[in-house]
Protein backbone atom coordinates (compact mmCIF):
# COMPACT_ATOMS: atom_id res chain seq x y z
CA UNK A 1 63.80 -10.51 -19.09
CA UNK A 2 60.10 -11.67 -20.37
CA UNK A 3 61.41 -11.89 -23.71
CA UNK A 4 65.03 -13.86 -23.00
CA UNK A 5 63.30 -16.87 -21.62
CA UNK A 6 59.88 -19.17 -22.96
CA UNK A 7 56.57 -17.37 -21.41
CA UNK A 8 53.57 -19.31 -19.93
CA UNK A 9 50.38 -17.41 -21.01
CA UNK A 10 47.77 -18.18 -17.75
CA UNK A 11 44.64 -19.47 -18.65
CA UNK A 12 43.38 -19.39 -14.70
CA UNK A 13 43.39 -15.93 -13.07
CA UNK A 14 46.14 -15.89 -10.19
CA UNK A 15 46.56 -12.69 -8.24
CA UNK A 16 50.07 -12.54 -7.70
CA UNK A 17 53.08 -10.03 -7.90
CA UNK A 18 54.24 -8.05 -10.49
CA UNK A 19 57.85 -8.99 -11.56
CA UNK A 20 57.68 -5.75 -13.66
CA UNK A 21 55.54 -2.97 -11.19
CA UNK A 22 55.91 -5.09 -8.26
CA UNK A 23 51.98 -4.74 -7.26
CA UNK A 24 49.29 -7.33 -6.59
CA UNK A 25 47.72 -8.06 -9.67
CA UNK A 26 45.72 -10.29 -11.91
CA UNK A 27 48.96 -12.55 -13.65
CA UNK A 28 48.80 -13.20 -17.41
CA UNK A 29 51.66 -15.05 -18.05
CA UNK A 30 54.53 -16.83 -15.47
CA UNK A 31 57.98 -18.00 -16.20
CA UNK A 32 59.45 -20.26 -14.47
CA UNK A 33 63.43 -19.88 -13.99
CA UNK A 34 66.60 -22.05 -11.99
CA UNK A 35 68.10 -19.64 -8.96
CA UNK A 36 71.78 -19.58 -10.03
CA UNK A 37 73.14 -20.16 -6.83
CA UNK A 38 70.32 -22.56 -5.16
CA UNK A 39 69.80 -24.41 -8.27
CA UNK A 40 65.87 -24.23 -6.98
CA UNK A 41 63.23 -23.50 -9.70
CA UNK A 42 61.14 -19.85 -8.98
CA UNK A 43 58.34 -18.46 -11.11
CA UNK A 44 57.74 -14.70 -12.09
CA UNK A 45 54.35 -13.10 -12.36
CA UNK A 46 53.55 -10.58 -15.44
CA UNK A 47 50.53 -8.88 -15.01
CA UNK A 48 48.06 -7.66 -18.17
CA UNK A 49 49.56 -3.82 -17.71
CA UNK A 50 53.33 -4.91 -18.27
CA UNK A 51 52.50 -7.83 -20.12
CA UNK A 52 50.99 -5.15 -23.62
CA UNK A 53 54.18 -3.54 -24.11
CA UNK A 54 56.15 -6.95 -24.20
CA UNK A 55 53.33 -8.32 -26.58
CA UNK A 56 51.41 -10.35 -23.77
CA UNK A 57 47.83 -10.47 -24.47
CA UNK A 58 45.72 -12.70 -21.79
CA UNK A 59 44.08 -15.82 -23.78
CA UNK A 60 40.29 -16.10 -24.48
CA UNK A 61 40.37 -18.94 -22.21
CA UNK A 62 41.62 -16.70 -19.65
CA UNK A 63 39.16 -13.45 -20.01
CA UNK A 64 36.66 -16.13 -19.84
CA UNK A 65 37.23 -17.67 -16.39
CA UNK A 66 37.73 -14.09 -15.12
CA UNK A 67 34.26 -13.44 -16.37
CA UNK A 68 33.13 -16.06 -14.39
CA UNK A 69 34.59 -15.46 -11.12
CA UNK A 70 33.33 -11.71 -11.28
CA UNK A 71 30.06 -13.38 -12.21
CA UNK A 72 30.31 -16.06 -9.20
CA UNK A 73 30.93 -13.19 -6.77
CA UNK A 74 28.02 -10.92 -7.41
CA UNK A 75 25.90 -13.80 -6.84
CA UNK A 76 27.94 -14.23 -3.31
CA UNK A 77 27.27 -10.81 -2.50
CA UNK A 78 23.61 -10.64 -3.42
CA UNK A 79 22.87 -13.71 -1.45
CA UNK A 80 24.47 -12.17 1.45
CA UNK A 81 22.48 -8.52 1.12
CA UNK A 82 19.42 -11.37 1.17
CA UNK A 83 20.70 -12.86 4.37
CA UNK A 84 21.10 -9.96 6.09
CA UNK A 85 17.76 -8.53 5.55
């Protein structure tokens, strides 16, 4: 279905749901599609797992803001081992 339609690689980490495995994961790339009956536009979520096989590869802009926001909560979590002791 990925392939039928144009692909939106994500260059913001989103945890959303799997069109593909249906779990909570990290998205890579969306695409955004008309309901046939409702005429309403709804998005589907790839994640990096399902997205390889199809050719997905997350962008460098990407790998680099989830970098960050790993980064950004160690630093939480320190600060709050300080706090509590």
């Amino acid at each position: 279905m990925f392939a039928k339609k144009s692909v939106r690689l994500q260059e913001v980490p989103l945890i959303r749901r799997c069109f593909s495995c249906h779990q909570l994961r990290f998205a890579i790339a969306s695409q955004v599609l008309i309901h046939k009956s409702s005429g309403r536009p709804y998005c589907r979520w790839l994640c990096e797992d399902c997205g390889k096989p199809r050719g997905l590869h997350p962008t460098r802009e990407y790998l680099k803001n989830l970098q960050e926001m790993d980064e950004e909560e160690e630093t939480k979590t320190d600060l709050k081992v300080l706090v509590r002791a």
